[in-house]
C-alpha atoms as a PDB file:
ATOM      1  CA  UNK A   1     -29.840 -32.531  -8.478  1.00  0.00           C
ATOM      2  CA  UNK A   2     -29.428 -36.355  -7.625  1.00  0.00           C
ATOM      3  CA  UNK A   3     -30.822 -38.030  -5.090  1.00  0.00           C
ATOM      4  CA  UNK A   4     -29.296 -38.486  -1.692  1.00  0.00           C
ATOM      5  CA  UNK A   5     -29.545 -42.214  -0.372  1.00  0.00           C
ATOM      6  CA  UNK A   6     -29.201 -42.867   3.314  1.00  0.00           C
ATOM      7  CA  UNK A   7     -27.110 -45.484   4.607  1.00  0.00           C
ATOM      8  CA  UNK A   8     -29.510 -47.700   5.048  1.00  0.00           C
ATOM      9  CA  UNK A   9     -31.126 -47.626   1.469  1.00  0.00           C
ATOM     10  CA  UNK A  10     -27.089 -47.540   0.065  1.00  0.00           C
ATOM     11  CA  UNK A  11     -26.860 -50.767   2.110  1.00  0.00           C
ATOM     12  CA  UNK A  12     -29.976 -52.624   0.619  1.00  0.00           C
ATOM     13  CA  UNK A  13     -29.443 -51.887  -2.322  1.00  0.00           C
ATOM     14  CA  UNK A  14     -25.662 -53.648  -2.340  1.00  0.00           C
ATOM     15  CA  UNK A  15     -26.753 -56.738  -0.154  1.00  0.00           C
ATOM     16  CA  UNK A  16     -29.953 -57.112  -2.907  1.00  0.00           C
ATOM     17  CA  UNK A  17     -27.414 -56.918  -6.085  1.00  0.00           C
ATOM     18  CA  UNK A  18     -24.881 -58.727  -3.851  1.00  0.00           C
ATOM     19  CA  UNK A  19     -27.515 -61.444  -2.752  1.00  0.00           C
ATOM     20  CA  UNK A  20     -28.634 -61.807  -6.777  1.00  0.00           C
ATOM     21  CA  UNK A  21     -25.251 -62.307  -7.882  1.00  0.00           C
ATOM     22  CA  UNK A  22     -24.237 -65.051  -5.907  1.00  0.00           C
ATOM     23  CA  UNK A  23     -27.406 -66.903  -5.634  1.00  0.00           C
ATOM     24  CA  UNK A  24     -27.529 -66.523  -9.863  1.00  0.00           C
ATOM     25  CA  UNK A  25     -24.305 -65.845 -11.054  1.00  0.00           C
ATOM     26  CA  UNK A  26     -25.840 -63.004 -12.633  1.00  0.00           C
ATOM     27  CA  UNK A  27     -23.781 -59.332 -14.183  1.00  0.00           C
ATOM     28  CA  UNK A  28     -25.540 -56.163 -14.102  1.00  0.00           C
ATOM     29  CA  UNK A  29     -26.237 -56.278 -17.791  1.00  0.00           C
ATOM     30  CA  UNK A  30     -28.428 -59.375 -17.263  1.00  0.00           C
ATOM     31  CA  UNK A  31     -32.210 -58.940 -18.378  1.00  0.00           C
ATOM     32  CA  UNK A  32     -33.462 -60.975 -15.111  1.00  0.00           C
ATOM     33  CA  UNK A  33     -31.237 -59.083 -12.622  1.00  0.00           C
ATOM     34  CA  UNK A  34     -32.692 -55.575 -13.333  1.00  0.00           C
ATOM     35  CA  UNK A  35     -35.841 -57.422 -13.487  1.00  0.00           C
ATOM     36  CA  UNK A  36     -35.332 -58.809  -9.662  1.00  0.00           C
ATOM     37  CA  UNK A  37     -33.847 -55.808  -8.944  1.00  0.00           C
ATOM     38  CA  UNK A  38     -37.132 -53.769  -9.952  1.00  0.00           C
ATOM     39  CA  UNK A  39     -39.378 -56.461  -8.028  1.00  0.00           C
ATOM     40  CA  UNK A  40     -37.217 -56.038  -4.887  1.00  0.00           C
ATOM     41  CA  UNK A  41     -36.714 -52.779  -4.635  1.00  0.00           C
ATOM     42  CA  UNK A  42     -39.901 -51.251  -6.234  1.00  0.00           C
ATOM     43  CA  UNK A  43     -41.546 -49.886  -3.569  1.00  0.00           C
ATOM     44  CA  UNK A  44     -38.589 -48.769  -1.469  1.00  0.00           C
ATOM     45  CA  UNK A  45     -37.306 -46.793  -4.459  1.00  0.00           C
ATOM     46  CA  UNK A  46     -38.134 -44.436  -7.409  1.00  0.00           C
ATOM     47  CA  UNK A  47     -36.250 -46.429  -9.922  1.00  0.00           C
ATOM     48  CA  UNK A  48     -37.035 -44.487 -13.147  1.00  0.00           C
ATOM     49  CA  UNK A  49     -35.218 -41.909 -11.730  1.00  0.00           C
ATOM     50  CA  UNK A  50     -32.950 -43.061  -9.817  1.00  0.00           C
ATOM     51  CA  UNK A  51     -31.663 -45.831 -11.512  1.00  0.00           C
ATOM     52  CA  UNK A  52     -28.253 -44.776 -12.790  1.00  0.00           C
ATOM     53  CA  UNK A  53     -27.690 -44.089  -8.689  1.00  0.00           C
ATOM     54  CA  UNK A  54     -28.904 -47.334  -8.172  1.00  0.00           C
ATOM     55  CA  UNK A  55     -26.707 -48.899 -10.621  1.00  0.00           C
ATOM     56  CA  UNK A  56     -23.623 -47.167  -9.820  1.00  0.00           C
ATOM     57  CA  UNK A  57     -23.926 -48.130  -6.218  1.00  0.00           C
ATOM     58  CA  UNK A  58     -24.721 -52.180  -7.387  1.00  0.00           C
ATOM     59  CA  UNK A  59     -21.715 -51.970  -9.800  1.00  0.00           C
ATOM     60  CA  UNK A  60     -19.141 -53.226  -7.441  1.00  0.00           C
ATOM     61  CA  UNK A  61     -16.502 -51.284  -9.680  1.00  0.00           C
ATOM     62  CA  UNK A  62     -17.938 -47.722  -9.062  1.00  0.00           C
ATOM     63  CA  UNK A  63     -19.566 -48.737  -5.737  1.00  0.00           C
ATOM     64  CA  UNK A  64     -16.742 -46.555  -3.416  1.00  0.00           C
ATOM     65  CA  UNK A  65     -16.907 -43.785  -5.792  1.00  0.00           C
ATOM     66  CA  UNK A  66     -21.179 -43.838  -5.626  1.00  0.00           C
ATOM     67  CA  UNK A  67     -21.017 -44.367  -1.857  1.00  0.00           C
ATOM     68  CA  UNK A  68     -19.408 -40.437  -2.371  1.00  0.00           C
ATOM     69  CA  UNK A  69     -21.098 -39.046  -4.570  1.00  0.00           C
ATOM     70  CA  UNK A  70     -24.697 -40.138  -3.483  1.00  0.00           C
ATOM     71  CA  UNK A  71     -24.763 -41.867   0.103  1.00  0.00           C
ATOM     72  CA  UNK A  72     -25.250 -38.423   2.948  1.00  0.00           C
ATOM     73  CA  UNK A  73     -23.013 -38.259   5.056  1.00  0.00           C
ATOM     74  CA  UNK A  74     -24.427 -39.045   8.930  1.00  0.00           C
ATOM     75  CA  UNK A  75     -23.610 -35.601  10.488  1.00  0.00           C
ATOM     76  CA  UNK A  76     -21.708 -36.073  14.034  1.00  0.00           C
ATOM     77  CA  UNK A  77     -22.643 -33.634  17.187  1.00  0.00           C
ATOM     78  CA  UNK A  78     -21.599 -32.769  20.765  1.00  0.00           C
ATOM     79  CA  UNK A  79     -24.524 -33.499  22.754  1.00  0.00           C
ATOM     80  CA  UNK A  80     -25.161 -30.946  25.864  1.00  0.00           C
ATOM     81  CA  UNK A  81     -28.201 -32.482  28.064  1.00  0.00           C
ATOM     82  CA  UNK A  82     -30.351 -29.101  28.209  1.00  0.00           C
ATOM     83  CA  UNK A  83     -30.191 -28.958  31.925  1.00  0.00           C
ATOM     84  CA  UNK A  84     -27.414 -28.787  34.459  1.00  0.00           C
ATOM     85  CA  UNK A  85     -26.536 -31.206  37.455  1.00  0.00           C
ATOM     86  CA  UNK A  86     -27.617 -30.006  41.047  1.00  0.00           C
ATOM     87  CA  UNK A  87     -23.828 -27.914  41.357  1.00  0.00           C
ATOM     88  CA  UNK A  88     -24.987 -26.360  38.211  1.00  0.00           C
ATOM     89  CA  UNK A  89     -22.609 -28.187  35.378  1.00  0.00           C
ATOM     90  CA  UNK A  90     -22.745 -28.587  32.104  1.00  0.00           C
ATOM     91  CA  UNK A  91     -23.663 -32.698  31.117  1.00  0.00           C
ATOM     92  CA  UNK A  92     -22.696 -33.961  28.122  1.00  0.00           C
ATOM     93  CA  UNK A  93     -22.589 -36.962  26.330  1.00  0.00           C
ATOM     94  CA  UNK A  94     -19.267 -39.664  26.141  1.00  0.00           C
ATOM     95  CA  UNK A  95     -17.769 -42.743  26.000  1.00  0.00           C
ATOM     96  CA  UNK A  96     -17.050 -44.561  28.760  1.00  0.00           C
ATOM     97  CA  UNK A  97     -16.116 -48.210  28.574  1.00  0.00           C
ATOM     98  CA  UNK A  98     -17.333 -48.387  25.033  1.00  0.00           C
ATOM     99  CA  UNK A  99     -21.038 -47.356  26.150  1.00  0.00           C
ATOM    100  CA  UNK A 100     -22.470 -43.448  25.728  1.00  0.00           C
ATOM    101  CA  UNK A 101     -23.055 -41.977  29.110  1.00  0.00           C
ATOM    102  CA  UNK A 102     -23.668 -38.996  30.999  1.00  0.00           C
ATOM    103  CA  UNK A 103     -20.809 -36.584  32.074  1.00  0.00           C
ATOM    104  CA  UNK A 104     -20.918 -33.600  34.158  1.00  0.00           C
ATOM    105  CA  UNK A 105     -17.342 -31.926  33.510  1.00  0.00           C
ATOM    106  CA  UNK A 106     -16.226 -29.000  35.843  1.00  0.00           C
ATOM    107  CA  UNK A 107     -16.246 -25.871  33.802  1.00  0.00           C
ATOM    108  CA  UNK A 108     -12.824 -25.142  34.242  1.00  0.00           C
ATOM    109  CA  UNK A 109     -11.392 -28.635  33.232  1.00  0.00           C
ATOM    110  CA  UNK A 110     -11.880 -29.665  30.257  1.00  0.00           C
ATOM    111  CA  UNK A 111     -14.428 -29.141  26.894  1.00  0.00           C
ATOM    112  CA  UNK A 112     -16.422 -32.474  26.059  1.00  0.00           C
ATOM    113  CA  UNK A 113     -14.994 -33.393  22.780  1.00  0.00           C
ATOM    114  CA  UNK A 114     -17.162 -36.725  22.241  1.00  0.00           C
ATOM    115  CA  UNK A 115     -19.065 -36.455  18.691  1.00  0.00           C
ATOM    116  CA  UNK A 116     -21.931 -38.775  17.744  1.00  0.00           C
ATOM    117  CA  UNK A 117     -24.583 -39.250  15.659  1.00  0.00           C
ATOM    118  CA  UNK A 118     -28.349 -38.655  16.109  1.00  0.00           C
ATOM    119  CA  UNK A 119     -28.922 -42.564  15.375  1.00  0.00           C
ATOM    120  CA  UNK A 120     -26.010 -43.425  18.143  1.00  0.00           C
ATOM    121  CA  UNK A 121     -28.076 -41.488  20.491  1.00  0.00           C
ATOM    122  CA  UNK A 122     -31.241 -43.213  19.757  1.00  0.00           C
ATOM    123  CA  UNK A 123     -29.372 -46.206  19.766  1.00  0.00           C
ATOM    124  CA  UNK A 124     -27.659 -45.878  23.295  1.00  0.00           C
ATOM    125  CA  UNK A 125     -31.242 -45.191  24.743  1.00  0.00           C
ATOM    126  CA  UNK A 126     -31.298 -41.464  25.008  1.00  0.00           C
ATOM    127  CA  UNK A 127     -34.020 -39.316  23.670  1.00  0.00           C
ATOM    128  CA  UNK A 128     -32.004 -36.669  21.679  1.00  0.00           C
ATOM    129  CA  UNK A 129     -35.202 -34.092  22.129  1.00  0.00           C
ATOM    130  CA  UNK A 130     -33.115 -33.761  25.286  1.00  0.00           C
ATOM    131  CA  UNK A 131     -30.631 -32.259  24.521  1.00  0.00           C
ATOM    132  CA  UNK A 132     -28.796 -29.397  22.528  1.00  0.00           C
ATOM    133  CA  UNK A 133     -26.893 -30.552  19.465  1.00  0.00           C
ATOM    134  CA  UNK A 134     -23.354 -28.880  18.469  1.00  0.00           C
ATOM    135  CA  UNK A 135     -22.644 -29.719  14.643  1.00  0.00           C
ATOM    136  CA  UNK A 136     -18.932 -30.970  14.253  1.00  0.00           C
ATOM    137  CA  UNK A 137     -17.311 -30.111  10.497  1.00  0.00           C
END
């Protein structure tokens, strides 16, 4: 099974090719760019086995395709605080005005339908230990 890179790693490993290309003019069969590459990346990575990942996401050819294949996939949820307000209603989480807020919708009116990820939680300031997660497909 290959690895699964987050995001984040996907992302440093493009900028660090990206970043050794322009600053050297250097192609990925270039004896001193996997060399960089190794001294860059070495501890954030395990690149004897993951190099032909690692490879496949610098090659800006098959980059889209290895975004696919070995970048997971940030899983969205609806987010249900795990108490009610005072009148006893649901609160969930939304959009409002481009910022995630608190909503308390009346049973009757209308579902929450707002999906987000764990880290757009964290990032909005709420403590996701808060609350119950609903996976979205």
């Amino acid at each position: 099974m290959t690895k699964k890179f987050t995001e984040k790693e996907y992302q440093k490993i493009v900028d660090c090719f990206d970043r050794f290309k322009k600053d050297y003019n250097m192609g990925l069969l270039n004896n001193s760019l996997v060399y960089l590459i190794q001294e860059e990346l070495f501890n954030d990575f395990d690149l004897i086995n993951d190099w032909p990942e690692i490879v496949a996401i610098m090659n800006p050819i098959t980059r889209d395709e290895a975004k696919e294949k070995y970048v997971e996939k940030e899983k969205k949820y609806y987010w249900r605080y795990k108490k009610t307000n005072r009148y006893g209603h649901d609160i969930y989480l939304e959009t409002y005005e481009g910022l995630i807020t608190l909503s308390a919708y009346k049973d009757e009116v209308v579902k929450y339908d707002e999906k987000f990820t764990e880290k757009e939680v964290i990032e909005a300031g709420y403590n996701p230990d808060m609350y119950e997660k609903e996976e979205v497909e």
